[in-house]
Protein backbone atom coordinates (compact mmCIF):
# COMPACT_ATOMS: atom_id res chain seq x y z
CA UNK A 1 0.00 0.00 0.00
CA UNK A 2 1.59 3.42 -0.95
CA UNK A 3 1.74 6.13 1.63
CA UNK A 4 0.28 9.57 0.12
CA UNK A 5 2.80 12.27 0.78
CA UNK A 6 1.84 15.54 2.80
CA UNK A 7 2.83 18.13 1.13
CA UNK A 8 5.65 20.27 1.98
CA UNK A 9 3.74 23.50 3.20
CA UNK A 10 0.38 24.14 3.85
CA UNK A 11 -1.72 25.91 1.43
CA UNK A 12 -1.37 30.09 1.57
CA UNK A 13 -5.24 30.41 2.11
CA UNK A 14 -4.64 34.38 2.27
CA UNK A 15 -3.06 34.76 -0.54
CA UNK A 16 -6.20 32.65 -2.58
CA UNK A 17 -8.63 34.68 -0.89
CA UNK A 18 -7.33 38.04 -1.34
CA UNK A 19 -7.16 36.91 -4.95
CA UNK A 20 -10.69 36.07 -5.40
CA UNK A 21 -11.63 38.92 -3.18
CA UNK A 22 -10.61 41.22 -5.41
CA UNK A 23 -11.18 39.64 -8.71
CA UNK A 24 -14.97 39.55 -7.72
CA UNK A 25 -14.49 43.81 -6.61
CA UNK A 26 -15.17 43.11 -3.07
CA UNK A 27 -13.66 44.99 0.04
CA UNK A 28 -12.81 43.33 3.49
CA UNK A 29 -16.21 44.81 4.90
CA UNK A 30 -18.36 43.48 1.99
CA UNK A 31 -16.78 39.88 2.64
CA UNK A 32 -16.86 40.46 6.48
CA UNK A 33 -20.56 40.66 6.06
CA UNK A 34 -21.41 38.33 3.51
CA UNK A 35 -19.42 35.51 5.01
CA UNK A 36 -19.69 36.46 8.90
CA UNK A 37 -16.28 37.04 9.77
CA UNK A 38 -14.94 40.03 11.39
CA UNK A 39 -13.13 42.02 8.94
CA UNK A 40 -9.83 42.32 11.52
CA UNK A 41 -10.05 38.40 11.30
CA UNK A 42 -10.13 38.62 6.99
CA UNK A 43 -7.42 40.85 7.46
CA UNK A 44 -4.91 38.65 9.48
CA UNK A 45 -6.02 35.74 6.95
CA UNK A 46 -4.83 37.40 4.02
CA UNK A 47 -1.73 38.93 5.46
CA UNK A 48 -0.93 34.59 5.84
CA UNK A 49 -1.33 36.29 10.29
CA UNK A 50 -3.59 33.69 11.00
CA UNK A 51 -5.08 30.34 9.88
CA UNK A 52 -8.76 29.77 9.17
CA UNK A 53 -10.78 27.19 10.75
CA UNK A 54 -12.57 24.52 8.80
CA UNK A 55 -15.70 26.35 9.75
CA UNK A 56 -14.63 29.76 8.75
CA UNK A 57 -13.11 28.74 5.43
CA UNK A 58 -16.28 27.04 4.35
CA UNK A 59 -18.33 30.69 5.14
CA UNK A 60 -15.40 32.08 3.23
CA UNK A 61 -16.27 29.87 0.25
CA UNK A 62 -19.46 30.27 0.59
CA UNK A 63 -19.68 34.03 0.44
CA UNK A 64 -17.33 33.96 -2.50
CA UNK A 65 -19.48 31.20 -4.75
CA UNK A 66 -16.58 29.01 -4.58
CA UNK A 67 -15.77 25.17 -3.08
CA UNK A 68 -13.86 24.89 -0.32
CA UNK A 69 -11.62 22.94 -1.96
CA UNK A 70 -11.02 26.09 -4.53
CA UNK A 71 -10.13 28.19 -1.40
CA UNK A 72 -7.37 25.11 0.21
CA UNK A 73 -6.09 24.15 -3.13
CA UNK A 74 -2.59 24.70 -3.03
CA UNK A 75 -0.86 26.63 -6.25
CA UNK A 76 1.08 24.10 -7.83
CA UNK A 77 1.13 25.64 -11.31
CA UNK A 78 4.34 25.72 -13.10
CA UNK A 79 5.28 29.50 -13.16
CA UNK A 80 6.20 30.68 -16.75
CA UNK A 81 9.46 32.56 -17.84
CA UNK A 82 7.60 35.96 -18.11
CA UNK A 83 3.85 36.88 -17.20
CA UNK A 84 2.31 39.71 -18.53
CA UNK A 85 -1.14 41.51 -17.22
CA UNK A 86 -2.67 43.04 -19.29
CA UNK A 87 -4.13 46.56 -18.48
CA UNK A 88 -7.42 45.67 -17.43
CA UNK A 89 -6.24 42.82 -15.63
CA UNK A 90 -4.38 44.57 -12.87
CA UNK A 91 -7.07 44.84 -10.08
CA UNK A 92 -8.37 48.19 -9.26
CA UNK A 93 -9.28 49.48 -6.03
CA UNK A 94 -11.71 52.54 -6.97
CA UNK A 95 -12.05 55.15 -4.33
CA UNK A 96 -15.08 57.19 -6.20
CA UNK A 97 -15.92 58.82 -3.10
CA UNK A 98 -12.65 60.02 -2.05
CA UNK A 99 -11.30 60.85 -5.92
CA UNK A 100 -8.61 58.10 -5.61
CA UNK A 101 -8.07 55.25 -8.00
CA UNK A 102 -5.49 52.49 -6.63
CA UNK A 103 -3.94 50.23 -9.40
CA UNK A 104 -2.49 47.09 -7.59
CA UNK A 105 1.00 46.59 -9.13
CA UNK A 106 2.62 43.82 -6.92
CA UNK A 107 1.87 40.25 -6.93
CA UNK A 108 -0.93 39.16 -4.55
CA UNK A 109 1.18 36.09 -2.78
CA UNK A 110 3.37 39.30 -1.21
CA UNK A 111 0.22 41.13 -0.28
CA UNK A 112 0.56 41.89 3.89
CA UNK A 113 4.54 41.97 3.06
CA UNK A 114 5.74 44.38 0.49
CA UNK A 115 2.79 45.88 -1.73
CA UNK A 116 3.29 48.35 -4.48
CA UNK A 117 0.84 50.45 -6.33
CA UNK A 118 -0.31 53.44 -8.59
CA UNK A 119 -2.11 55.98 -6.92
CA UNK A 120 -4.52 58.26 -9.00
CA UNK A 121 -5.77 61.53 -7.17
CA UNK A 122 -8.63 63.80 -8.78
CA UNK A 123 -8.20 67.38 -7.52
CA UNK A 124 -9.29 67.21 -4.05
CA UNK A 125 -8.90 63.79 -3.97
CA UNK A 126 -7.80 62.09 -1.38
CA UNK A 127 -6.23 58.52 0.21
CA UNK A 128 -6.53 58.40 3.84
CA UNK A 129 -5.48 55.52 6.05
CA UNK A 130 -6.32 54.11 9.62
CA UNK A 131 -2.48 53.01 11.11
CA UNK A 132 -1.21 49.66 9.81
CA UNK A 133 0.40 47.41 11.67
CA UNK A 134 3.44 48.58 13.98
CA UNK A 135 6.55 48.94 11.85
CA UNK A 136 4.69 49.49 8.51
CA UNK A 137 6.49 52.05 6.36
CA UNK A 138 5.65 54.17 2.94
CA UNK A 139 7.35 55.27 0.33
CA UNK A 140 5.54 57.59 -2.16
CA UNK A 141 6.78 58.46 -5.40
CA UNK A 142 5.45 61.59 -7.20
CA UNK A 143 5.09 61.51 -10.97
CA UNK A 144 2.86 64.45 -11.20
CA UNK A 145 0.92 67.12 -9.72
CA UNK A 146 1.19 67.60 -6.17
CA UNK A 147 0.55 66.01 -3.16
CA UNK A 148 0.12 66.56 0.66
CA UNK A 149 1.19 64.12 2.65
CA UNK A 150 0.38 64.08 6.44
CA UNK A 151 1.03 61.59 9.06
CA UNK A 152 0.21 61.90 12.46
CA UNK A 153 -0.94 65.43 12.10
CA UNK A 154 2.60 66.25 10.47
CA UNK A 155 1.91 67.71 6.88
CA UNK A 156 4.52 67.94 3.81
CA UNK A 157 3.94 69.04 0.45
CA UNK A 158 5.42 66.40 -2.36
CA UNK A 159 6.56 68.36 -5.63
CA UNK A 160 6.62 65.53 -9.07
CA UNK A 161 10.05 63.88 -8.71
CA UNK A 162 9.82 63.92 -4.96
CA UNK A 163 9.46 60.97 -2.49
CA UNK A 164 7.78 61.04 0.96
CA UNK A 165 8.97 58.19 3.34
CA UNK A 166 7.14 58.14 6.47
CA UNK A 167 5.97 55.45 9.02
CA UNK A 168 2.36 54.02 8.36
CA UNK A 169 1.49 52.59 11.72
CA UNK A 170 0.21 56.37 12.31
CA UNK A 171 -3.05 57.30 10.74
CA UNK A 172 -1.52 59.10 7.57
CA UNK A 173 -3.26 61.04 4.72
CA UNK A 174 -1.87 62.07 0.89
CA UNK A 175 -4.19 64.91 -0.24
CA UNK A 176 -4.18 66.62 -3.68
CA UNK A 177 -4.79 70.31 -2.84
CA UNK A 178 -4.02 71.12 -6.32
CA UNK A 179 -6.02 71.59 -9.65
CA UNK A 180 -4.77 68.75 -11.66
CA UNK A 181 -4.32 65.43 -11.51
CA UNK A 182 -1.68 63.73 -9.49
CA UNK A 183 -0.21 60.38 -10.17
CA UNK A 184 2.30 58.57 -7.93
CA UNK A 185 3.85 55.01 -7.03
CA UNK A 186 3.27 53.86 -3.28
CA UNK A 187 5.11 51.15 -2.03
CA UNK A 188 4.22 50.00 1.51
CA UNK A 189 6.74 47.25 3.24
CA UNK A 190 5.05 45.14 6.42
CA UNK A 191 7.63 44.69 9.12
């Protein structure tokens, strides 16, 4: 009788869900209530922070109109030499009611690690975040326009060209005061 083998590491449930999250336009909260988890819970799940229960996954799946087994099935696919999105593939997080757009640029397995996006600002717009977790740093890039950037009730303006690093475990801001567009490159690194 042959022995199955385990498999060297379990499956990154986070990473999956975060995936599917997205793809389907949902935000924690939306998934927090469809599936009856807390959204701090969702949160540590997709950062790969915690481990869902049998129980919880299957809500999870639920919500999201998948299996289970969709949500535990480990990636075993064969990665090719070069993988290209296309435009409207790169997932979007719209902020129509705060004039942001968020373009997703980094791979989702390093989601809750080191994340890396555009960041689109209408006039007026503007991107403002609750503290991350302790250690959490940002570094914004300006391409154009200009920015405020505040953190902690500290406020710097950010001329195109310039970069604003600053600790994100504050609640930080970045504000475009100006009448144009502004267009910049945020990366965040999770310590």
């Amino acid at each position: 009788m042959k022995k199955a083998l385990a498999p060297s590491s379990p499956p990154e449930v986070g990473a999956t869900l975060q995936k599917i999250r997205l793809k389907r336009g949902l935000t924690l909260e939306d998934l927090s209530r469809a599936a009856g988890v807390s959204k701090s819970m969702l949160s540590q799940i997709e950062r790969e922070k915690a481990n869902p229960t049998i129980a919880v996954a299957w809500r999870l799946a639920n919500a999201l109109g998948i299996g289970i087994e969709e949500l535990l099935a480990a990636n075993t696919q064969e990665s090719e030499a070069i993988h290209l999105l296309e435009p409207h593939e790169t997932p979007t997080l719209p902020g129509n009611h705060s004039g942001y757009v968020l373009r997703i640029l980094g791979p989702m397995d390093l989601a809750g690690k080191f994340e890396w996006y555009e960041l689109t600002l209408a006039p007026d717009g503007a991107l403002k975040s609750s503290p991350h977790d302790p250690g959490t740093v940002e570094h914004l890039t300006l391409l154009n326009g200009s920015v405020d950037v505040e953190v902690d009730g500290v406020t710097k303006k950010l001329k195109a060209g310039g970069t604003a690093r600053y600790h994100a475990d504050k609640p930080h801001a970045i504000l475009n005061a100006g009448k144009s567009e502004a267009k910049a490159l945020l990366v965040v690194i999770h310590r």
